[in-house]
Structure formats: C-alpha cells, structure tokens
N, C-alpha and C. Protein backbone atom coordinates (compact mmCIF):
# COMPACT_ATOMS: atom_id res chain seq x y z
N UNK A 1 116.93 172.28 -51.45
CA UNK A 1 116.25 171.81 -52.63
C UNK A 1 116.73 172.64 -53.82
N UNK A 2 117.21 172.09 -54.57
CA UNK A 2 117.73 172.91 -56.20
C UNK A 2 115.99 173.14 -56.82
N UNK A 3 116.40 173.93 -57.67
CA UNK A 3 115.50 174.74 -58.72
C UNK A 3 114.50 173.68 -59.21
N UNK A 4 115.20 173.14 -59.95
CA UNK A 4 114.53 171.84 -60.63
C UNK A 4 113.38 170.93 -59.61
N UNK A 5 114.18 170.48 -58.65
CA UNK A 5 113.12 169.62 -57.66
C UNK A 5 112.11 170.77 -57.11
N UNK A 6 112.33 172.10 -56.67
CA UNK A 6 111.65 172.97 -56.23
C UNK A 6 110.31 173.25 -57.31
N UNK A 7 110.83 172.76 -58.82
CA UNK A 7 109.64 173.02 -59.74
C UNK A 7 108.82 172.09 -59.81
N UNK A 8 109.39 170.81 -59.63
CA UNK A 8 108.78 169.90 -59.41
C UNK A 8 107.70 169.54 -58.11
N UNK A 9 107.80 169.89 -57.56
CA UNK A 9 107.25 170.24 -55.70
C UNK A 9 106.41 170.82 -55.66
N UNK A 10 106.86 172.51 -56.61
CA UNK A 10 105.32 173.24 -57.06
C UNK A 10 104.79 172.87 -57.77
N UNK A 11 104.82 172.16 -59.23
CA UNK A 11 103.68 171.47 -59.90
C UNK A 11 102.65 170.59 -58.99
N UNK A 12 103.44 169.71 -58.40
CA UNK A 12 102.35 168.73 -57.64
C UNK A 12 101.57 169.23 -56.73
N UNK A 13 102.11 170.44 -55.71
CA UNK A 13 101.57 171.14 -55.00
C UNK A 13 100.32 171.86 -55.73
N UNK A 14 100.44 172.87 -56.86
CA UNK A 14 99.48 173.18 -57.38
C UNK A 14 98.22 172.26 -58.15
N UNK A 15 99.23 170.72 -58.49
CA UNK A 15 97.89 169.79 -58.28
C UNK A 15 97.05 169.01 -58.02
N UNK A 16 96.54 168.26 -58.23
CA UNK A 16 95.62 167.31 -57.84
C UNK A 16 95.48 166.71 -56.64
N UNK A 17 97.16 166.23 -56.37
CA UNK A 17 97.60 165.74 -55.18
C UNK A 17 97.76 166.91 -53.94
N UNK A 18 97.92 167.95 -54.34
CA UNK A 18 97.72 169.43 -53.57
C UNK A 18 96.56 170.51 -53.46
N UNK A 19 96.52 171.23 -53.63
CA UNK A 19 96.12 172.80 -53.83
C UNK A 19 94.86 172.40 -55.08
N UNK A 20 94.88 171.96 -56.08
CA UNK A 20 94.07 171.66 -57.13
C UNK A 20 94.03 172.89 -57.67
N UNK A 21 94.86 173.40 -57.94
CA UNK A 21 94.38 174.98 -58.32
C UNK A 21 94.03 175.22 -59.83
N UNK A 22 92.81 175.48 -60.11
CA UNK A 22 92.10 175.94 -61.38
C UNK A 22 91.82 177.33 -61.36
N UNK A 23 91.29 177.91 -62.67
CA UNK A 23 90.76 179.12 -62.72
C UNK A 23 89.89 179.16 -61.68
N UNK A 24 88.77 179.00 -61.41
CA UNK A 24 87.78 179.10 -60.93
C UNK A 24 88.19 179.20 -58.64
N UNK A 25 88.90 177.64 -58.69
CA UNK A 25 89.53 177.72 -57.14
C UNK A 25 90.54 177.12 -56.70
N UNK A 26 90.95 177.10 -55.20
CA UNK A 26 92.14 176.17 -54.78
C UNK A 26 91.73 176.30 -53.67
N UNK A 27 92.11 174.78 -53.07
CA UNK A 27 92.13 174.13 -51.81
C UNK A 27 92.96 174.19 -51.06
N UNK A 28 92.56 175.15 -49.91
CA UNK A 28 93.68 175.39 -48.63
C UNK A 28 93.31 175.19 -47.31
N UNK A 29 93.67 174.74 -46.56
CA UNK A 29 92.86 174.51 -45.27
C UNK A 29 94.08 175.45 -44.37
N UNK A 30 94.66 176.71 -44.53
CA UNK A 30 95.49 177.48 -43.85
C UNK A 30 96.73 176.68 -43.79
N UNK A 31 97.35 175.79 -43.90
CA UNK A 31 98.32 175.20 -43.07
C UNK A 31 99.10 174.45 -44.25
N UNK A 32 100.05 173.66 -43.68
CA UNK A 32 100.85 173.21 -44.62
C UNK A 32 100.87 171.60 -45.05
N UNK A 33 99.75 171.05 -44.84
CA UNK A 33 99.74 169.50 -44.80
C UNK A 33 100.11 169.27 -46.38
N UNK A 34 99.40 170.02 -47.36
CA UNK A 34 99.92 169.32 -48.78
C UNK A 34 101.22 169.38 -48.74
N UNK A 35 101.96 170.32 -48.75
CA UNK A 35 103.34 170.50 -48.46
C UNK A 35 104.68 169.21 -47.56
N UNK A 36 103.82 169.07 -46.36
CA UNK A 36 104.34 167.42 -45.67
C UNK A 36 103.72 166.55 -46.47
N UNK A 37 103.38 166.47 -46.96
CA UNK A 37 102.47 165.31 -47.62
C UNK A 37 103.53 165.30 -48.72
N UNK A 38 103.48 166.22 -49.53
CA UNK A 38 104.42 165.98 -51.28
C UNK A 38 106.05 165.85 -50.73
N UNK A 39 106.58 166.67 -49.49
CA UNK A 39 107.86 166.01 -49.33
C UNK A 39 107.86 165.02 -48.97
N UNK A 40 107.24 164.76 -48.24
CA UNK A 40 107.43 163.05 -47.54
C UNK A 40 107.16 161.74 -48.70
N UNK A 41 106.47 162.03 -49.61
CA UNK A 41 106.30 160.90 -50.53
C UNK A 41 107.74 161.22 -51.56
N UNK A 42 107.42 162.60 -51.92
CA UNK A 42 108.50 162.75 -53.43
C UNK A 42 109.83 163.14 -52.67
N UNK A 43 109.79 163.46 -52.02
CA UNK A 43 111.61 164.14 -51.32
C UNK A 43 111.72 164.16 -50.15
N UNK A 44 111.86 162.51 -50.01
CA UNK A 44 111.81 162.04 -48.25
C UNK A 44 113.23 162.61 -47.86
N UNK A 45 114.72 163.07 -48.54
CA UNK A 45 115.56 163.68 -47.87
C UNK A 45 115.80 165.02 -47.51
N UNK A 46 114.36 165.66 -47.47
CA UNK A 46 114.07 167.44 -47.48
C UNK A 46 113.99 167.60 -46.44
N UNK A 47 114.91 167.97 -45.15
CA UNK A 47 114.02 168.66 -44.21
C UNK A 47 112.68 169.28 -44.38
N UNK A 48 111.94 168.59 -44.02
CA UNK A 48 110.44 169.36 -44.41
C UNK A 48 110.47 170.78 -43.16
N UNK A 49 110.84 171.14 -41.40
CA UNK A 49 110.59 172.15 -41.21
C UNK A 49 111.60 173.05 -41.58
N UNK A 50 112.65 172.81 -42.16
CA UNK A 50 113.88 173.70 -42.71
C UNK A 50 113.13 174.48 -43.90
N UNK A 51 112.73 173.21 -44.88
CA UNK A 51 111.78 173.82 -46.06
C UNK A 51 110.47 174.76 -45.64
N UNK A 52 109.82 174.42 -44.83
CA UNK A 52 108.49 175.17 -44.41
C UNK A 52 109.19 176.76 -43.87
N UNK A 53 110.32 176.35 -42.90
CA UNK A 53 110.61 177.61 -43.10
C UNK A 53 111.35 178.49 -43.89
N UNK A 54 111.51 177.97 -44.90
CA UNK A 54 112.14 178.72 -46.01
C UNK A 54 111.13 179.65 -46.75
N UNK A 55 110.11 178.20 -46.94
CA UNK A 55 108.81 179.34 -47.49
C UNK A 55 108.28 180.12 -46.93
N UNK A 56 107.78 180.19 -45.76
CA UNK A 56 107.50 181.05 -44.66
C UNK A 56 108.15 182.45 -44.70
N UNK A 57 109.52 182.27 -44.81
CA UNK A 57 110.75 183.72 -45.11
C UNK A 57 110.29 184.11 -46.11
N UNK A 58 109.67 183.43 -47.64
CA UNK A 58 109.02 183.92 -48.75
C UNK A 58 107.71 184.27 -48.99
N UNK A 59 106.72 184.36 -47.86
CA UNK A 59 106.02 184.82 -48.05
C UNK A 59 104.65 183.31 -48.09
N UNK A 60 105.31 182.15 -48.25
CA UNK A 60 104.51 181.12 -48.14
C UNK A 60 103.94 180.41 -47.00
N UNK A 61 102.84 181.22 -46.01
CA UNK A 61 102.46 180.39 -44.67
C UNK A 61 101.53 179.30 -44.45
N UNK A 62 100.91 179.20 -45.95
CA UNK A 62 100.39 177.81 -46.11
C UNK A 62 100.55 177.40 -47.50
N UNK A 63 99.60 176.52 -47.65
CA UNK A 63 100.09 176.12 -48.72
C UNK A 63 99.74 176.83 -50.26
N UNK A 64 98.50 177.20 -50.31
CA UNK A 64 98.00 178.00 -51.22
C UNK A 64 99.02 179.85 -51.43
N UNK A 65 99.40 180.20 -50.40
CA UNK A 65 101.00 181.24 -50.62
C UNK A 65 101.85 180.68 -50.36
N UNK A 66 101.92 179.29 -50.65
CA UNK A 66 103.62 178.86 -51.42
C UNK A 66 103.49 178.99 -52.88
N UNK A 67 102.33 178.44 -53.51
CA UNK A 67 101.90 178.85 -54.90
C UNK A 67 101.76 179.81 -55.39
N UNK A 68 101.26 180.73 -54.86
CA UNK A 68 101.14 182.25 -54.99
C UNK A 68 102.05 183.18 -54.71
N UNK A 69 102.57 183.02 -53.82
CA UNK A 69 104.01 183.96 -53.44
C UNK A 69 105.45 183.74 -53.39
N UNK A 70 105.99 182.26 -53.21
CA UNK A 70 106.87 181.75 -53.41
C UNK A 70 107.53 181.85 -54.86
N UNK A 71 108.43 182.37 -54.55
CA UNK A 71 110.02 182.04 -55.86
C UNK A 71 110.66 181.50 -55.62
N UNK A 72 111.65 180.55 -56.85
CA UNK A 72 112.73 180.09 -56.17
C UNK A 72 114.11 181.10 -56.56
C-alpha cells in the first residue's frame, strides 16, 4: 500500500465507518474487523493478512493501535 492509500485507510479507519474516534472515545473490540472491513470494500487488491501483519510489526494489534501507533 503507498502512502497516499495508507492515508486514506487511516482516515476511514479513524471514522465513522471504523474506530469513530473523537475526543471523548473510540471503538475497539481488540481485533481487527474494521480493518477487513475498510480493505475489503476500499482496497479489495490489499492482501489484507500481509497488511495486518505489517501493522502488527508497527505496533498496530487491533484496530484502535493502528490509529494510535502506526506510521507509514
């Protein structure tokens, strides 16, 4: 995934359709379903477990620390 789509991936992830993340909270249920969920609709040619484990190497084991700890 280049930079660009990777920013794109985290916006949605951090919203509505993901994580919802506001001041106040964010929605994580430990695991990575928003994550299969936003590749499979927006970037059906992503290896999604290649990607999971990419984030995983960064520090991202669900989805709420892909937002939080993940760089690209």
């Amino acid at each position: 995934m280049k930079k660009e789509e990777f920013d794109k991936f985290y916006n949605i992830l951090a919203g509505e359709e993901g994580c919802n993340v506001t001041d106040q909270c964010c929605i994580c249920h430990s695991d990575h379903r928003f994550t299969k969920k936003i590749l499979r609709k927006y970037f059906p040619k992503e290896d999604v477990n290649k990607f999971i484990a990419w984030c995983k190497s960064k520090g991202g084991y669900c989805d709420c620390e892909i937002i939080f700890n993940v760089e690209y």
